[in-house]
N, C-alpha and C. Protein backbone atom coordinates (compact mmCIF):
# COMPACT_ATOMS: atom_id res chain seq x y z
N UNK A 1 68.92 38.06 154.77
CA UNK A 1 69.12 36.91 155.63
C UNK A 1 68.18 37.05 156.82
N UNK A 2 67.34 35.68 157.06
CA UNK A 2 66.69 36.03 158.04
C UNK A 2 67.51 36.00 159.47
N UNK A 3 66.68 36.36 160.46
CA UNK A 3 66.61 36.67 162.10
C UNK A 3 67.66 35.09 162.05
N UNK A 4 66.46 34.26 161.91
CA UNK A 4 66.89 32.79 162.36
C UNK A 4 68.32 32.35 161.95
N UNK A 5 68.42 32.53 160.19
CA UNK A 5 69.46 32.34 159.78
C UNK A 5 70.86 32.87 160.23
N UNK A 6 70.92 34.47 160.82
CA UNK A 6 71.70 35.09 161.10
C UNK A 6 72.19 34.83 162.64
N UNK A 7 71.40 34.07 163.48
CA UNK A 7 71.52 33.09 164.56
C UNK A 7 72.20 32.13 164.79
N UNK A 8 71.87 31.34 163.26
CA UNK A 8 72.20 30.03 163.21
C UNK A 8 74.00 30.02 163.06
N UNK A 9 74.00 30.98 162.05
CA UNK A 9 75.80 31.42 161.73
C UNK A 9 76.21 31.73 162.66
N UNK A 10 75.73 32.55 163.41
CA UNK A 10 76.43 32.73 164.92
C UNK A 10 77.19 31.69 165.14
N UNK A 11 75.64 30.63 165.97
CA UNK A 11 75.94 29.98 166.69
C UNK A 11 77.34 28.99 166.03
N UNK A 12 77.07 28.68 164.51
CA UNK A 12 78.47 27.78 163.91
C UNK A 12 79.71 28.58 163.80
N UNK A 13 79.52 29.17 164.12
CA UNK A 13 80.89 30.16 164.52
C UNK A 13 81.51 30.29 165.91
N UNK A 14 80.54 29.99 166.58
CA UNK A 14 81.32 30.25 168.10
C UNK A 14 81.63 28.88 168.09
N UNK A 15 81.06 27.77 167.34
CA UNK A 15 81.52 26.11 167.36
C UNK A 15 82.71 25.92 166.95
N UNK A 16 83.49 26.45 166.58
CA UNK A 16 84.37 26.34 165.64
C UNK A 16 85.65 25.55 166.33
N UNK A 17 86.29 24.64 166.04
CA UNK A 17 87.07 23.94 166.25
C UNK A 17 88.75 24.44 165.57
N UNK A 18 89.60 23.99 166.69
CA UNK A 18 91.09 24.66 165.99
C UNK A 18 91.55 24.01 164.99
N UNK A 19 90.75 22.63 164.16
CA UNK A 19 90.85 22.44 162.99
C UNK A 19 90.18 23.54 161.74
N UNK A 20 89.45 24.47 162.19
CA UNK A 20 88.71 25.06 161.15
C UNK A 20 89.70 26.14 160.68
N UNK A 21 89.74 26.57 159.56
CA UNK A 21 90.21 27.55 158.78
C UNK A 21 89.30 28.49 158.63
N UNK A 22 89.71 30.05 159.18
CA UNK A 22 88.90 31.11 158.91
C UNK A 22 89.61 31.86 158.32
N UNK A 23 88.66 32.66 157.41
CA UNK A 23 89.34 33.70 156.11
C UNK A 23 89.47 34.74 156.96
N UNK A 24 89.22 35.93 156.08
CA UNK A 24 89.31 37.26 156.57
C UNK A 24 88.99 38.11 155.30
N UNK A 25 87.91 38.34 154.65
CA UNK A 25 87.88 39.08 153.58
C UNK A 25 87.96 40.66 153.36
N UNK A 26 89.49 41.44 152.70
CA UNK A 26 89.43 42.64 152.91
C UNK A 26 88.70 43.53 151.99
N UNK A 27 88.38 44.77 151.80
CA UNK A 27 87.36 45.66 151.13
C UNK A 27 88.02 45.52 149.27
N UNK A 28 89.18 45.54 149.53
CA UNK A 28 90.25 45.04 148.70
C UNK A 28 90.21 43.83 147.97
N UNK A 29 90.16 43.11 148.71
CA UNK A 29 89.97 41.78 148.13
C UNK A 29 88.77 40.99 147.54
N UNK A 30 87.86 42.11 148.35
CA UNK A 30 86.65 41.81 147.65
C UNK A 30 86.21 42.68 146.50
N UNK A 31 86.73 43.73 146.61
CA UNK A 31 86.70 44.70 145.16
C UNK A 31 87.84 43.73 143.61
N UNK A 32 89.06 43.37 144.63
CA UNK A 32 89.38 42.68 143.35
C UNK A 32 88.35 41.18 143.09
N UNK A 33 87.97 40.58 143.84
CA UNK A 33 87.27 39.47 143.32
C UNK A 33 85.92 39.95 142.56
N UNK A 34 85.40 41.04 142.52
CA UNK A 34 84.20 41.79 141.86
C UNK A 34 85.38 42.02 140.10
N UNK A 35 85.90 42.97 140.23
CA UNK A 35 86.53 43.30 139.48
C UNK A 35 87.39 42.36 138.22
N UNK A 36 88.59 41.53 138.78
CA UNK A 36 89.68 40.93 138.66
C UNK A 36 90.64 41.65 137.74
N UNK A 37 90.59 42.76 138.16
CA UNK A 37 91.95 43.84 138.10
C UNK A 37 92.67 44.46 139.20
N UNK A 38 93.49 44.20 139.23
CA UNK A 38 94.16 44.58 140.72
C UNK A 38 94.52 46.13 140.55
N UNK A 39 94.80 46.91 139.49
CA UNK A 39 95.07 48.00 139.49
C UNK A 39 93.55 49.27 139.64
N UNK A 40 92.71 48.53 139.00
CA UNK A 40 91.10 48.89 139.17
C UNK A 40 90.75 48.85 140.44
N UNK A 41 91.12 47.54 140.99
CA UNK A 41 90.65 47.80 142.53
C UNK A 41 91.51 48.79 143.60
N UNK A 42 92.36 49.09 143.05
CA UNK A 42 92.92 49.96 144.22
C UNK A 42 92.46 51.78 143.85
N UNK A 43 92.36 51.52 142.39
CA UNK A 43 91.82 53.16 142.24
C UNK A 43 90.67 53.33 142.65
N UNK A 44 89.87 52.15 142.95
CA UNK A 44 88.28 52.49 143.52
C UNK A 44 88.46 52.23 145.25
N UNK A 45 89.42 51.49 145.82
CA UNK A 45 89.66 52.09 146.89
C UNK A 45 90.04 53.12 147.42
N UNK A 46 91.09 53.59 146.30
CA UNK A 46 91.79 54.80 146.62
C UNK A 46 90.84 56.08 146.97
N UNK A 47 89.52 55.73 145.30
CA UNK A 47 88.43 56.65 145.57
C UNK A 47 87.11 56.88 146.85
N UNK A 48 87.13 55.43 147.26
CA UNK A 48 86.34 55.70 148.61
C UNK A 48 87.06 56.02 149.79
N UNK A 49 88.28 55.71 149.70
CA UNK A 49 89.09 56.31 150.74
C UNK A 49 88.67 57.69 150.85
N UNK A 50 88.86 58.66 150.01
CA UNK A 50 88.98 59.99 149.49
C UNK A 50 87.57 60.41 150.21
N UNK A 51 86.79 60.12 149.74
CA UNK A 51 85.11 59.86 150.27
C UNK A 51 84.73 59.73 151.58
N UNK A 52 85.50 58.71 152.06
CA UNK A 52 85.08 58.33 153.35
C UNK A 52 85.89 59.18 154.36
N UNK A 53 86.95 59.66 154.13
CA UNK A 53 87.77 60.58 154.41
C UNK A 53 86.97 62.44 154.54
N UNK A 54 86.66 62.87 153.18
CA UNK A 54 86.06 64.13 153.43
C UNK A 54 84.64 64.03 154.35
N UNK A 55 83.18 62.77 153.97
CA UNK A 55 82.28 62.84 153.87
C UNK A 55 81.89 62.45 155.43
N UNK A 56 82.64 61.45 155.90
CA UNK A 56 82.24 60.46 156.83
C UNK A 56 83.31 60.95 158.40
N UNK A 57 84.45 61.40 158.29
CA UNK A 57 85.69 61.32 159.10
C UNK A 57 85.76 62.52 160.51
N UNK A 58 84.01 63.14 160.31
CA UNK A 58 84.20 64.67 161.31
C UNK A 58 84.05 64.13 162.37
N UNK A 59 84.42 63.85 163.36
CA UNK A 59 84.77 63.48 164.51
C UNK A 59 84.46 62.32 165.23
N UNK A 60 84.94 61.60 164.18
CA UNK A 60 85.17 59.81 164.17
C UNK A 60 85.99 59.36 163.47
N UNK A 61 86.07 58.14 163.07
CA UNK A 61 86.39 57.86 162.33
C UNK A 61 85.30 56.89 160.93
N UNK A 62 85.91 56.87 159.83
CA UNK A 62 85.08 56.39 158.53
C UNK A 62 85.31 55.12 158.47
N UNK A 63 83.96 54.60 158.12
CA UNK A 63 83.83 53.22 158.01
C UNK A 63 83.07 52.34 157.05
N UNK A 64 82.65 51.26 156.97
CA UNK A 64 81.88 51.14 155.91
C UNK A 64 81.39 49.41 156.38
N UNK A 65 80.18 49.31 156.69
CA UNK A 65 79.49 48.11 157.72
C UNK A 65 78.50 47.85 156.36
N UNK A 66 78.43 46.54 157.23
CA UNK A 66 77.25 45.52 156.38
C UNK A 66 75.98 45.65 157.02
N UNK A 67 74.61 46.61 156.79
CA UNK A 67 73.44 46.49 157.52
C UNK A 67 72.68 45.13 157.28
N UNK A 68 73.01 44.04 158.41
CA UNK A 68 72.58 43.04 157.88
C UNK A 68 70.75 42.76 157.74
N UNK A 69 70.08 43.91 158.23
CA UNK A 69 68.67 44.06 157.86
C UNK A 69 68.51 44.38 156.43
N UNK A 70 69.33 45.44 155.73
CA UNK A 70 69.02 45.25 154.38
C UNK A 70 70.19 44.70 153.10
N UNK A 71 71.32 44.05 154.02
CA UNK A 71 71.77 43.84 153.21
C UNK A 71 72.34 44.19 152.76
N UNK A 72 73.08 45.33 152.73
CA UNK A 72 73.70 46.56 151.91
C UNK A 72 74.73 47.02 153.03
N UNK A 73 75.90 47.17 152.14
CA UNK A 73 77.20 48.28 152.67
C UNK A 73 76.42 49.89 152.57
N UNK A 74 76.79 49.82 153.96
CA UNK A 74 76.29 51.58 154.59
C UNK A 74 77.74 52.54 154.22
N UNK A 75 78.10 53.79 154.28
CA UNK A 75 79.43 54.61 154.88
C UNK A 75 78.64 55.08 156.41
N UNK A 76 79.71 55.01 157.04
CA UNK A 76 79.79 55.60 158.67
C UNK A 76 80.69 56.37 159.10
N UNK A 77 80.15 57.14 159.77
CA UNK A 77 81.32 57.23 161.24
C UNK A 77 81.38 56.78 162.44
N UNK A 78 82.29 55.85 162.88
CA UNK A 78 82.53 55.15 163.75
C UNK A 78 82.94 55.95 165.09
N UNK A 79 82.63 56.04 166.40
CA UNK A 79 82.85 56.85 167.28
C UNK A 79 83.18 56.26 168.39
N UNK A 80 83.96 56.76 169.18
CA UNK A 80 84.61 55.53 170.12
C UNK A 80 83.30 55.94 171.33
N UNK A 81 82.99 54.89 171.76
CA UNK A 81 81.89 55.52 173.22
C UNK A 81 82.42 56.13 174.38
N UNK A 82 81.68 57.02 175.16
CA UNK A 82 82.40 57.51 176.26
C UNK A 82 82.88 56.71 177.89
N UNK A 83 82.19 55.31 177.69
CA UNK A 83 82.92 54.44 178.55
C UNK A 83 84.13 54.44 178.34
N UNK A 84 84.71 54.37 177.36
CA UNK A 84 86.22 53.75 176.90
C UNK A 84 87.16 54.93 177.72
């Protein structure tokens, strides 16, 4: 997605009127809509849990973001900043 494009969504998002309906799509829900097994999707959550847990979790917490430069789900660790 370009610069511009990723702007443009912004901006129709902060427009948003209290007629609009917003989703909320979970890691879950989008594994079952990939899938459409609900028991499949929770063992492959279960398994990145496990993952994100040993691999990602040393003194943060584990996460899993959309790099919207390439497009792609990253794993992280999320770290709270020292302002907070």
């Amino acid at each position: 997605m370009s610069k511009k494009k990723q702007e443009e969504a912004l901006e129709k998002m902060m427009r948003l009127d209290e007629k609009d309906e917003i989703y909320q799509l979970t890691l879950k829900g989008l594994l079952y809509l990939s899938t459409g097994d609900d028991e499949l999707s929770r063992e492959i959550l279960d398994k990145i849990e496990l993952y994100l847990r040993r691999n990602h979790a040393k003194g943060g917490h584990p996460g899993i973001v959309l790099n919207l430069d390439t497009n792609n789900f990253e794993f992280v660790t999320l770290k709270h900043s020292e302002d907070e």
